[in-house]
Protein backbone atom coordinates (compact mmCIF):
# COMPACT_ATOMS: atom_id res chain seq x y z
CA UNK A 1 0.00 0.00 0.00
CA UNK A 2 1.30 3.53 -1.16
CA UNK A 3 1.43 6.56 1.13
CA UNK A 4 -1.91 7.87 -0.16
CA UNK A 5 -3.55 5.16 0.31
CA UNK A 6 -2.62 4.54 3.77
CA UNK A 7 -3.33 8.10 4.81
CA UNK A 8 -7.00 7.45 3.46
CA UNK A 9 -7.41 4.33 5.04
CA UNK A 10 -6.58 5.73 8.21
CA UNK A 11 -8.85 9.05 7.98
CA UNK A 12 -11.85 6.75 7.00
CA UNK A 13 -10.68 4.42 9.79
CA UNK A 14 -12.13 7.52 12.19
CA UNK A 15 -15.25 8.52 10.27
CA UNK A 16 -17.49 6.06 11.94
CA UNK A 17 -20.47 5.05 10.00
CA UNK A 18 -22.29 8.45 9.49
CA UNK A 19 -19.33 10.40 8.00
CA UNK A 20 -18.22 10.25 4.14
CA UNK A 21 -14.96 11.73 3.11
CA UNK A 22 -14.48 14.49 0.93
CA UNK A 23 -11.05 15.19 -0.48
CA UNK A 24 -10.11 18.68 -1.05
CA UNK A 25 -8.14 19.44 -4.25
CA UNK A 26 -7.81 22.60 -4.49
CA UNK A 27 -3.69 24.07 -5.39
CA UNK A 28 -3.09 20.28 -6.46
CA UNK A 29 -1.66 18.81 -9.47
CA UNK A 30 -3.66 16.29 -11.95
CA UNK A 31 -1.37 13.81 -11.36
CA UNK A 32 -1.43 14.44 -7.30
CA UNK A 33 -5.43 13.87 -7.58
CA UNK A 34 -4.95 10.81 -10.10
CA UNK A 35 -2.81 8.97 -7.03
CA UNK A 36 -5.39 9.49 -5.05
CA UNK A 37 -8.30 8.47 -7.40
CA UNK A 38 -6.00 5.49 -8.07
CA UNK A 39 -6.11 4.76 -4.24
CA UNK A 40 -10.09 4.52 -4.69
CA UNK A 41 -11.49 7.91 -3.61
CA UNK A 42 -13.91 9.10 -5.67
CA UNK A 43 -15.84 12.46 -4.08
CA UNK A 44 -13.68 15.18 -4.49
CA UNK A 45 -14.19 19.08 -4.34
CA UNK A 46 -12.86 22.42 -5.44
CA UNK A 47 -12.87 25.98 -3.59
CA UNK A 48 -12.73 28.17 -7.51
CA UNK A 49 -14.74 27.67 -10.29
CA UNK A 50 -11.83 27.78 -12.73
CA UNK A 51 -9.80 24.66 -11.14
CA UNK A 52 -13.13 22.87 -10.88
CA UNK A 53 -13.60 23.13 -14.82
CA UNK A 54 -10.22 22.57 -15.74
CA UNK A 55 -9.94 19.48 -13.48
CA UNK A 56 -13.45 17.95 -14.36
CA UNK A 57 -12.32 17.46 -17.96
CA UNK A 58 -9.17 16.55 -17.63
CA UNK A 59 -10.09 13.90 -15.03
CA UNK A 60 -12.22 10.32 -15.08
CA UNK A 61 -16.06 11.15 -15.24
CA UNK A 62 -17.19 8.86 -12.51
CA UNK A 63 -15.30 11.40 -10.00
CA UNK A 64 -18.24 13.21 -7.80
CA UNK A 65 -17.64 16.72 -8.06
CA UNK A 66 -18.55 19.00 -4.77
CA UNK A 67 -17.72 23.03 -4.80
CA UNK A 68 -16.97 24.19 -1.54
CA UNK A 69 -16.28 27.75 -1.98
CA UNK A 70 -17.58 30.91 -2.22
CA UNK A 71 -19.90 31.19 -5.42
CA UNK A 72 -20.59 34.34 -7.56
CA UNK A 73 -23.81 34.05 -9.72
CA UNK A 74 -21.93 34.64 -12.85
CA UNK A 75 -20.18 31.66 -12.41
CA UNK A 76 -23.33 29.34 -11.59
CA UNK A 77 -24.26 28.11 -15.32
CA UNK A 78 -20.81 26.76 -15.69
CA UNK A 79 -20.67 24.27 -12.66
CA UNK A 80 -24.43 23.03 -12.33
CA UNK A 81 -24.40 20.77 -15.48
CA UNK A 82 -21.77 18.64 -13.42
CA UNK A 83 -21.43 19.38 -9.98
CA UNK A 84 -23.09 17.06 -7.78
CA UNK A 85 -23.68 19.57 -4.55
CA UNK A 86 -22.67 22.70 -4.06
CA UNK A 87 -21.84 23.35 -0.32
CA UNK A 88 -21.41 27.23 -0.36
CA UNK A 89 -25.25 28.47 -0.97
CA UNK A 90 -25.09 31.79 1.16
CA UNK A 91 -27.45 33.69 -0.29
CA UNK A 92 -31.20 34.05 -1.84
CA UNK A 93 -29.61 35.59 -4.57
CA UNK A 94 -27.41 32.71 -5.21
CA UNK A 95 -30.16 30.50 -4.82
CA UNK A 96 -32.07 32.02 -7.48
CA UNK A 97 -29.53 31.62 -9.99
CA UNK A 98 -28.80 28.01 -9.00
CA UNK A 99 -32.18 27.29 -9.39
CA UNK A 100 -32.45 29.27 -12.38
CA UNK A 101 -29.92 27.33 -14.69
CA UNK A 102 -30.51 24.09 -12.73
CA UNK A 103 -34.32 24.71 -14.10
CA UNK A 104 -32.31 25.09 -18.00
CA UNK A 105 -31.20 21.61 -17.72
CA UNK A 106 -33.80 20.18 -16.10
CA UNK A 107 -32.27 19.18 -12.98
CA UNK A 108 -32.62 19.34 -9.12
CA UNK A 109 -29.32 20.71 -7.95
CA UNK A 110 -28.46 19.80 -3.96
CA UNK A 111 -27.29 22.59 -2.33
CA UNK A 112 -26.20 23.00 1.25
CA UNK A 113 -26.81 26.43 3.35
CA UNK A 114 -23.36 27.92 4.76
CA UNK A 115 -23.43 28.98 8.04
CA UNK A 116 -21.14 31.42 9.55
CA UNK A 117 -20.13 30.72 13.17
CA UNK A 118 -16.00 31.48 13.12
CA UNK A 119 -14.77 34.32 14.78
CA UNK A 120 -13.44 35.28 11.46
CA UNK A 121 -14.31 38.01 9.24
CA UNK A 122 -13.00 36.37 5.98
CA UNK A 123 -15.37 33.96 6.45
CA UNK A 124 -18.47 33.81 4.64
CA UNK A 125 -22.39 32.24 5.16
CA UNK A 126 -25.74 33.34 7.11
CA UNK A 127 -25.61 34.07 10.38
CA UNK A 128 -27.81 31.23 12.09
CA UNK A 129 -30.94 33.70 12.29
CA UNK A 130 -30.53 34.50 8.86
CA UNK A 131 -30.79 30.86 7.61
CA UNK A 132 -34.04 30.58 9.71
CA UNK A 133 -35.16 34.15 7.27
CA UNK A 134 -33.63 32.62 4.58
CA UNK A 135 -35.84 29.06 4.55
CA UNK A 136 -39.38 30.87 5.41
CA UNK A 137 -38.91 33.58 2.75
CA UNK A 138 -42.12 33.11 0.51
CA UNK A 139 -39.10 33.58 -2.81
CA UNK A 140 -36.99 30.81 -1.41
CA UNK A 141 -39.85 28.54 -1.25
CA UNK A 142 -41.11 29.02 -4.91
CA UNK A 143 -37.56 27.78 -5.83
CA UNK A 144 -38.49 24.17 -7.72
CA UNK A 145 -34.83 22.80 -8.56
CA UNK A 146 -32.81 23.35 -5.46
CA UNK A 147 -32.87 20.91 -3.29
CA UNK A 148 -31.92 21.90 0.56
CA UNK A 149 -29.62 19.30 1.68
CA UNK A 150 -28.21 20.38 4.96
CA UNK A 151 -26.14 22.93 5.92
CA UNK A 152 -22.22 23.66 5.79
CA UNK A 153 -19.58 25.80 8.13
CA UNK A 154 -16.22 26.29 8.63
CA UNK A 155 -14.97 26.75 11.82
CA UNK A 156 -12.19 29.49 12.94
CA UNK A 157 -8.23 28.81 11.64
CA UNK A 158 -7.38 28.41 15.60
CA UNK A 159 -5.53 25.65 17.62
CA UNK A 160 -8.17 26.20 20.34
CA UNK A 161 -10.32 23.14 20.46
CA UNK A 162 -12.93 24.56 22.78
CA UNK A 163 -13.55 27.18 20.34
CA UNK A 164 -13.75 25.04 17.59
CA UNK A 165 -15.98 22.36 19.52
CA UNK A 166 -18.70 25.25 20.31
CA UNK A 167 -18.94 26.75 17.18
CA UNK A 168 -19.39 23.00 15.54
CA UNK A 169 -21.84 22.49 18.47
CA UNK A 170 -23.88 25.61 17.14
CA UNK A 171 -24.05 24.58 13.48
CA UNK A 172 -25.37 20.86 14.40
CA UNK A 173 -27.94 22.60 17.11
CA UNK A 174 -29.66 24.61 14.25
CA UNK A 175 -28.86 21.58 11.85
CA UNK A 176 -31.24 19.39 14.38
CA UNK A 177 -33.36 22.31 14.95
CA UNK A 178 -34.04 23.01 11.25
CA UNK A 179 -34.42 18.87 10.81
CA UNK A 180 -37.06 18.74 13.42
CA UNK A 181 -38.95 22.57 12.71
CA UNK A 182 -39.06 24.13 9.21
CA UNK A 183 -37.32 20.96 7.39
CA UNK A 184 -39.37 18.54 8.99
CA UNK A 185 -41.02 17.24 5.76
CA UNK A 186 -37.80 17.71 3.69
CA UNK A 187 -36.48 13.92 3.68
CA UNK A 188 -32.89 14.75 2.11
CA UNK A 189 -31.83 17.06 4.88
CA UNK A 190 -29.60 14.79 6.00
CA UNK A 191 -26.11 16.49 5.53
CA UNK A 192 -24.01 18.21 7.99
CA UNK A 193 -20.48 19.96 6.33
CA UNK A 194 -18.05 20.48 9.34
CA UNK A 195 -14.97 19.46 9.40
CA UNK A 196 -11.55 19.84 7.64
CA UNK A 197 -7.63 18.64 8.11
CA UNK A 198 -7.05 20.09 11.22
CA UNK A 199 -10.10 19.93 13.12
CA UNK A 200 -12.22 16.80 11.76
CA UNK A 201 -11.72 14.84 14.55
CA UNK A 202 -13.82 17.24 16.58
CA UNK A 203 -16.41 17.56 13.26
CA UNK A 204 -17.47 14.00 13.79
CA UNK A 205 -18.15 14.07 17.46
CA UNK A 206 -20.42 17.10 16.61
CA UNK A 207 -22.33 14.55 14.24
CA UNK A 208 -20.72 15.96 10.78
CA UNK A 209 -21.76 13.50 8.16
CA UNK A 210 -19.29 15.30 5.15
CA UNK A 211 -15.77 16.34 6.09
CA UNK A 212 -13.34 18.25 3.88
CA UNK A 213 -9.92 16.93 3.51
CA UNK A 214 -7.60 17.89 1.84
CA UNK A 215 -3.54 18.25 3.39
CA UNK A 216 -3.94 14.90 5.30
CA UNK A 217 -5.01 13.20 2.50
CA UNK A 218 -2.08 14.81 0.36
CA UNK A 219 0.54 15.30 3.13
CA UNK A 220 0.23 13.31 5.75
């Protein structure tokens, strides 16, 4: 067994049985994301439109494409025809247009709402109070192919684990209270996006069913 593969046997060692693992791509070479496709990973995502593009042709079609970062509408009609769920929904406006060329193609596009809880400004997503807004507005809910799938967040770049533990704590209370309130009758809210390289160990025992790795996978 290679290096790669080892390192991704041992990160899906800890997932448990709710958690899937997404490897982040983003800054590495085709060849880099062929070893690990070779290693028999096949859900993969990108943080810019233009490396998404560029690396969904050049690489095997059965790869499941996820786009995990921040999303301008001009850029939408180039990444639904492919993109199997786009994490980063952080607006109605966004929405809109997602729904808007998903509708084009005839598809139901899963999104998933982010959520800003890091004590970051560069961050972006809704403020928890602002989802809750977001998922009653009477414009939102004429939207026909979106599909709501959960919610995403990143949590702050800090070594402080109690920091990062509360602020994954708050995304999976309003995930749970969303699942049980408003979202009750939505079966395929089911996905919770916490968790990256340095922190995913905490993401899981905060009930993250997606996390986002990409260094450890890569690195070591």
């Amino acid at each position: 067994m290679n290096a790669i593969a080892a390192r991704l046997q041992d990160i899906k060692s800890k997932l448990g049985t709710i958690t899937c693992l997404i490897v982040v791509s983003k800054y590495r070479s085709i060849a880099e994301i062929e070893a690990v496709y070779a290693a028999g990973q096949r859900t993969f995502a990108e943080n810019r439109v233009q490396a998404l593009l560029e690396r969904h042709e050049a690489l095997p079609k059965d790869i499941e494409w996820h786009l995990i970062g921040h999303l301008q509408t001009n850029k939408v009609k180039f990444v639904v025809p492919f993109v199997k769920l786009i994490h980063s929904a952080d607006s109605l406006k966004l929405l809109q247009e997602i729904n808007k060329q998903a509708a084009k193609i005839n598809k139901i596009q899963d999104v998933l709402i982010q959520v800003f809880v890091a004590q970051e400004e560069t961050k972006f997503g809704l403020e928890p109070s602002e989802v809750k807004t977001l998922l009653s507005n009477a414009d939102f809910q004429q939207l026909r192919n979106i599909c709501v799938c959960g919610l995403m967040a990143m949590g702050s770049n800090t070594s402080d684990t109690i920091q990062i533990k509360q602020e994954f704590t708050a995304v999976s209370d309003l995930f749970q209270e969303l699942k049980s309130g408003v979202l009750k009758h939505n079966p395929a809210f089911t996905e919770l996006s916490i968790g990256m390289s340095g922190d995913y160990p905490i993401a899981i025992e905060c009930g993250s069913t997606m996390v986002r790795v990409g260094s450890k996978v890569f690195d070591g």
